[in-house]
Each structure stands twice: as structure tokens, then as C-alpha cells.
C-alpha atoms as a PDB file:
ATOM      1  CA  UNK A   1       0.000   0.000   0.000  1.00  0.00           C
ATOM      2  CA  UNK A   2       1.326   3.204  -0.721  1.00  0.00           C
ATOM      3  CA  UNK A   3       2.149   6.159   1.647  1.00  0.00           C
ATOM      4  CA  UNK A   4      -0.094   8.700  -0.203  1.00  0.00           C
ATOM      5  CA  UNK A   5      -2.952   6.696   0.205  1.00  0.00           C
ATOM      6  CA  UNK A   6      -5.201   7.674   3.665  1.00  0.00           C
ATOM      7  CA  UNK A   7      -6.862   5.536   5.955  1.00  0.00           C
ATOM      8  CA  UNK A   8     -10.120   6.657   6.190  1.00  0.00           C
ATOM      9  CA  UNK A   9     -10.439   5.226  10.171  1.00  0.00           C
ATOM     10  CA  UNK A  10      -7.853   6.824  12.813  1.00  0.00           C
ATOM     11  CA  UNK A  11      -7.310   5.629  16.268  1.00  0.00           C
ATOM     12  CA  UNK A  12      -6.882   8.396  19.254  1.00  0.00           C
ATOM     13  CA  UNK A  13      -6.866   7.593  23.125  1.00  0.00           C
ATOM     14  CA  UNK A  14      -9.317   9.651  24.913  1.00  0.00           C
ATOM     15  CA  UNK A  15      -8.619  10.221  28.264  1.00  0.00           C
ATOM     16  CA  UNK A  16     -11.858  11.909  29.287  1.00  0.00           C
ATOM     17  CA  UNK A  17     -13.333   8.620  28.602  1.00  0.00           C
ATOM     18  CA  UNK A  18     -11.519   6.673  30.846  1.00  0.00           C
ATOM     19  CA  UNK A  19      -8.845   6.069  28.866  1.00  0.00           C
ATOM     20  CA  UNK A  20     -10.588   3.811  26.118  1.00  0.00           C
ATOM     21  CA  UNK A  21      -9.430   4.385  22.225  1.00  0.00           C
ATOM     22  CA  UNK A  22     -11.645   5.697  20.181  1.00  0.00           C
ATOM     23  CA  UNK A  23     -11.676   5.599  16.224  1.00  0.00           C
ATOM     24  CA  UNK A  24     -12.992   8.914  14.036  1.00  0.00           C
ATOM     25  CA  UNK A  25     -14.110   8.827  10.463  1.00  0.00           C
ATOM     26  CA  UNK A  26     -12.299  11.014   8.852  1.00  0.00           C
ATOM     27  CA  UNK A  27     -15.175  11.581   5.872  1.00  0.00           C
ATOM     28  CA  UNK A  28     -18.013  11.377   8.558  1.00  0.00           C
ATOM     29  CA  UNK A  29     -15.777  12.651  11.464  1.00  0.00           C
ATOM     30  CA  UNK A  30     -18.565  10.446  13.675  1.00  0.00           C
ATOM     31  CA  UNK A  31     -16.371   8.887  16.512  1.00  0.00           C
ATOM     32  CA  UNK A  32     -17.134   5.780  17.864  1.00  0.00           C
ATOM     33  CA  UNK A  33     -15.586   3.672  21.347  1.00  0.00           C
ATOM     34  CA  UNK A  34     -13.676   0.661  20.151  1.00  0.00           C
ATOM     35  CA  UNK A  35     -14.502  -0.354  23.724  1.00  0.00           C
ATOM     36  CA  UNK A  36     -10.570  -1.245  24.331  1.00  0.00           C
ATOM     37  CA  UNK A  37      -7.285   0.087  26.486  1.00  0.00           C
ATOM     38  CA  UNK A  38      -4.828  -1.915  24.885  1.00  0.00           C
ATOM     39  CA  UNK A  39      -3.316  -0.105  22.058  1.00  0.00           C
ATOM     40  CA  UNK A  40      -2.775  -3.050  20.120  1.00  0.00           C
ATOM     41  CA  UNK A  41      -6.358  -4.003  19.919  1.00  0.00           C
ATOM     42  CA  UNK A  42      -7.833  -0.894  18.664  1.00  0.00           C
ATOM     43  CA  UNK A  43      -5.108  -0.359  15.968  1.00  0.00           C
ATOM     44  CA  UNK A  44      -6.382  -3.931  14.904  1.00  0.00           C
ATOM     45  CA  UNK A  45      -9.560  -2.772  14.835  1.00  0.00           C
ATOM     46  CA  UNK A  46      -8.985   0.303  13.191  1.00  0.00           C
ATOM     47  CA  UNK A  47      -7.177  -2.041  10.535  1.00  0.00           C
ATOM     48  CA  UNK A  48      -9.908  -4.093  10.062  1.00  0.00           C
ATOM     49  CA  UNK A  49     -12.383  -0.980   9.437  1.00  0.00           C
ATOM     50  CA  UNK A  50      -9.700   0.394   6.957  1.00  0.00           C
ATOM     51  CA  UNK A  51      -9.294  -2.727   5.061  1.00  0.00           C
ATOM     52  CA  UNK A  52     -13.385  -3.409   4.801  1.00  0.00           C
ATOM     53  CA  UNK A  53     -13.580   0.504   3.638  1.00  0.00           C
ATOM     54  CA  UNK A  54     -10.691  -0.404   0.686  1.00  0.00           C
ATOM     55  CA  UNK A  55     -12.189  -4.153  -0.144  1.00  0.00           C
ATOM     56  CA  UNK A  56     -15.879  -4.253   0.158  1.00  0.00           C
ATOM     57  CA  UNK A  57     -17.178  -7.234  -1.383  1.00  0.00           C
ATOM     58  CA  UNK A  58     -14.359  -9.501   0.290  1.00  0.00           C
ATOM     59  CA  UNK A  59     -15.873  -8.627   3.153  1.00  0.00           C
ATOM     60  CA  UNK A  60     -18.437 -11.176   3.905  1.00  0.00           C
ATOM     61  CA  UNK A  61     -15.935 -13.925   2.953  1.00  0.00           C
ATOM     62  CA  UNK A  62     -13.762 -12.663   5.416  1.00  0.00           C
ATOM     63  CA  UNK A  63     -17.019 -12.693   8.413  1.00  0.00           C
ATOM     64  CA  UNK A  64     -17.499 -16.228   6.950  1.00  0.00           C
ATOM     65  CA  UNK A  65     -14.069 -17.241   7.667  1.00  0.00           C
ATOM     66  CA  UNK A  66     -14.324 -15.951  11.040  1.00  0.00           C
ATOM     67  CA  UNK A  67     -17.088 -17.239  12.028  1.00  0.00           C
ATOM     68  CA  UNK A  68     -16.150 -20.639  10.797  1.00  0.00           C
ATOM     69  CA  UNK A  69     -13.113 -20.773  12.564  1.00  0.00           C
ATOM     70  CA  UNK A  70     -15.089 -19.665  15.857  1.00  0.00           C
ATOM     71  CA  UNK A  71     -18.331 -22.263  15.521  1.00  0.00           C
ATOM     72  CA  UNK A  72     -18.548 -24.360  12.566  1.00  0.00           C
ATOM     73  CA  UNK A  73     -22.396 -24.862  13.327  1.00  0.00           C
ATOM     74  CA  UNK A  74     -23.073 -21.029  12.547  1.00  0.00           C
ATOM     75  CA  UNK A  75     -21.821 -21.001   8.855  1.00  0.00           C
ATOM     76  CA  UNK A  76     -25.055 -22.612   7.195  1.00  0.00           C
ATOM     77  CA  UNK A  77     -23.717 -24.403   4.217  1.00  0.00           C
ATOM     78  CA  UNK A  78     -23.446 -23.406   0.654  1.00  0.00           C
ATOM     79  CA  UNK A  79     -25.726 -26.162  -0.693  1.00  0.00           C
ATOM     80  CA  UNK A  80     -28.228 -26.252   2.395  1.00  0.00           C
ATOM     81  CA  UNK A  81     -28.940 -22.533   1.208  1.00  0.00           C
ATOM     82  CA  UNK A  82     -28.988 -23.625  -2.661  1.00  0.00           C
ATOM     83  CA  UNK A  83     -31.628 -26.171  -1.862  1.00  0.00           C
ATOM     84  CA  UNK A  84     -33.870 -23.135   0.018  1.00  0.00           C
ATOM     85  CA  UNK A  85     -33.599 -21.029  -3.174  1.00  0.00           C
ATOM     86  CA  UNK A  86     -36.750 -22.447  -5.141  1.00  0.00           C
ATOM     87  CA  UNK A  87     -37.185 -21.635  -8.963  1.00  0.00           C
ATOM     88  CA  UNK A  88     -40.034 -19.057  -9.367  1.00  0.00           C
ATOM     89  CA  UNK A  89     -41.575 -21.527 -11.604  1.00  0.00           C
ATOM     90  CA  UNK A  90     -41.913 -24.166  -9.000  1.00  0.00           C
ATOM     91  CA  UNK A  91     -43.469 -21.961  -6.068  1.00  0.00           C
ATOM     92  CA  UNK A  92     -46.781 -22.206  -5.396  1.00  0.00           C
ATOM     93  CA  UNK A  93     -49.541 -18.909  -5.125  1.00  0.00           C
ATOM     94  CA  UNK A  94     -51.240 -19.371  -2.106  1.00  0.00           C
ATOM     95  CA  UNK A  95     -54.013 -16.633  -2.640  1.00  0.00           C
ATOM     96  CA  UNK A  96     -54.554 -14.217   0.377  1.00  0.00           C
ATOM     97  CA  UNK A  97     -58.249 -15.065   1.041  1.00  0.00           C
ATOM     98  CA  UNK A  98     -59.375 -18.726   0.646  1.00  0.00           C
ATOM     99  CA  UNK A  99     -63.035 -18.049   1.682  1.00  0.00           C
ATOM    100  CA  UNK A 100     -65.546 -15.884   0.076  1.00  0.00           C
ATOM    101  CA  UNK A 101     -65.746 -12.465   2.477  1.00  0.00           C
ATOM    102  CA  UNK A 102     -69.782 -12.288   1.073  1.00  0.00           C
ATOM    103  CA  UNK A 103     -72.565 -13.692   3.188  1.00  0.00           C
ATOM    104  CA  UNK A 104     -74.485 -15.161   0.458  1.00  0.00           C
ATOM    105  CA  UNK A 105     -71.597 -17.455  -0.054  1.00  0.00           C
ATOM    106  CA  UNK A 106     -71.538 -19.209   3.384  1.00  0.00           C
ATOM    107  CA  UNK A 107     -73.250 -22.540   3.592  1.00  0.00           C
ATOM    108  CA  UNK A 108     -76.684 -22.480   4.950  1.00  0.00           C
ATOM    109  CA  UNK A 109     -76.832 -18.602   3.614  1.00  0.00           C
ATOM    110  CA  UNK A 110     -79.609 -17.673   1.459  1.00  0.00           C
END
């Protein structure tokens, strides 16, 4: 990455707050607590926001990968989620009202 190019998240410790970092957009200039005192931890997290602001479509591959290595049971499977996608051809029109809403309609009306 080159040296001209700027992160658009920046870390700074704010001591009013206890002491937690905090990381400021610097398009938005919204800050937000990166709920952490260890120095190390926030720049990762700033890192992380920089990288998903410079690559977003890799990033739910990324979430995917973490998540798998955390709980394999929360990643739902590529073909379990193939087999819930149903052809529009093959679904079936339920209509919203299966009853008539007139009275002459009802049995025993006349």
C-alpha cells in the first residue's frame, strides 16, 4: 500500500473517557468507542475498518471465515442454502383469502 494513500479510520486515546481508544471517520468525522485500552487491539480494529472501507465485497468472505473458525455450526452451508432457493416456476400462489368475504356465499346462507 502506498504512503499517499489515507486511511479513512484513525485511532486516538481519549482520556476523558476513561482512557478507552476511540476511532474517528475522517469523511463522517462520527467517533465511535472501540470499547478497548490496549493499544494493540484498537489499531487492529482500526485495521480491520480500513481494510473493509478499501475491499468491500471480500468482506463477507472474510465474516465467513471468522465465524467458521469460531463455531462451525453457525456457517449454514453453501448447498443447504442452494436447496432453500426455489425456482419461481416451481413456487406455489397461495391466494390471500381462501373463503368468500360475502354472506351469500356461506353454507346455509340464502
Amino acid at each position: 500500500m502506498g504512503k499517499d494513500m489515507k486511511n479513512r479510520y484513525r485511532i486516538f486515546l481519549n482520556q476523558a473517557r476513561g482512557g478507552y481508544f476511540y476511532v474517528q471517520d475522517r469523511i463522517t468525522r462520527k467517533q465511535e468507542s472501540l470499547g478497548t485500552k490496549d493499544k494493540a487491539t484498537a489499531e487492529r480494529l482500526a485495521n480491520a475498518l480500513n481494510e473493509a472501507d478499501r475491499q468491500p465485497a471480500i468482506n463477507r468472505q472474510i465474516a465467513q471465515a471468522y465465524l467458521r473458525a469460531a463455531d462451525p455450526k453457525m456457517v449454514i452451508p453453501r448447498i443447504a442454502l442452494d436447496q432453500c432457493r426455489v425456482p419461481e416456476r416451481y413456487r406455489t400462489r397461495v391466494p390471500f383469502r381462501t373463503r368468500p368475504h360475502s354472506s351469500k356465499h356461506r353454507a346455509g346462507a340464502s
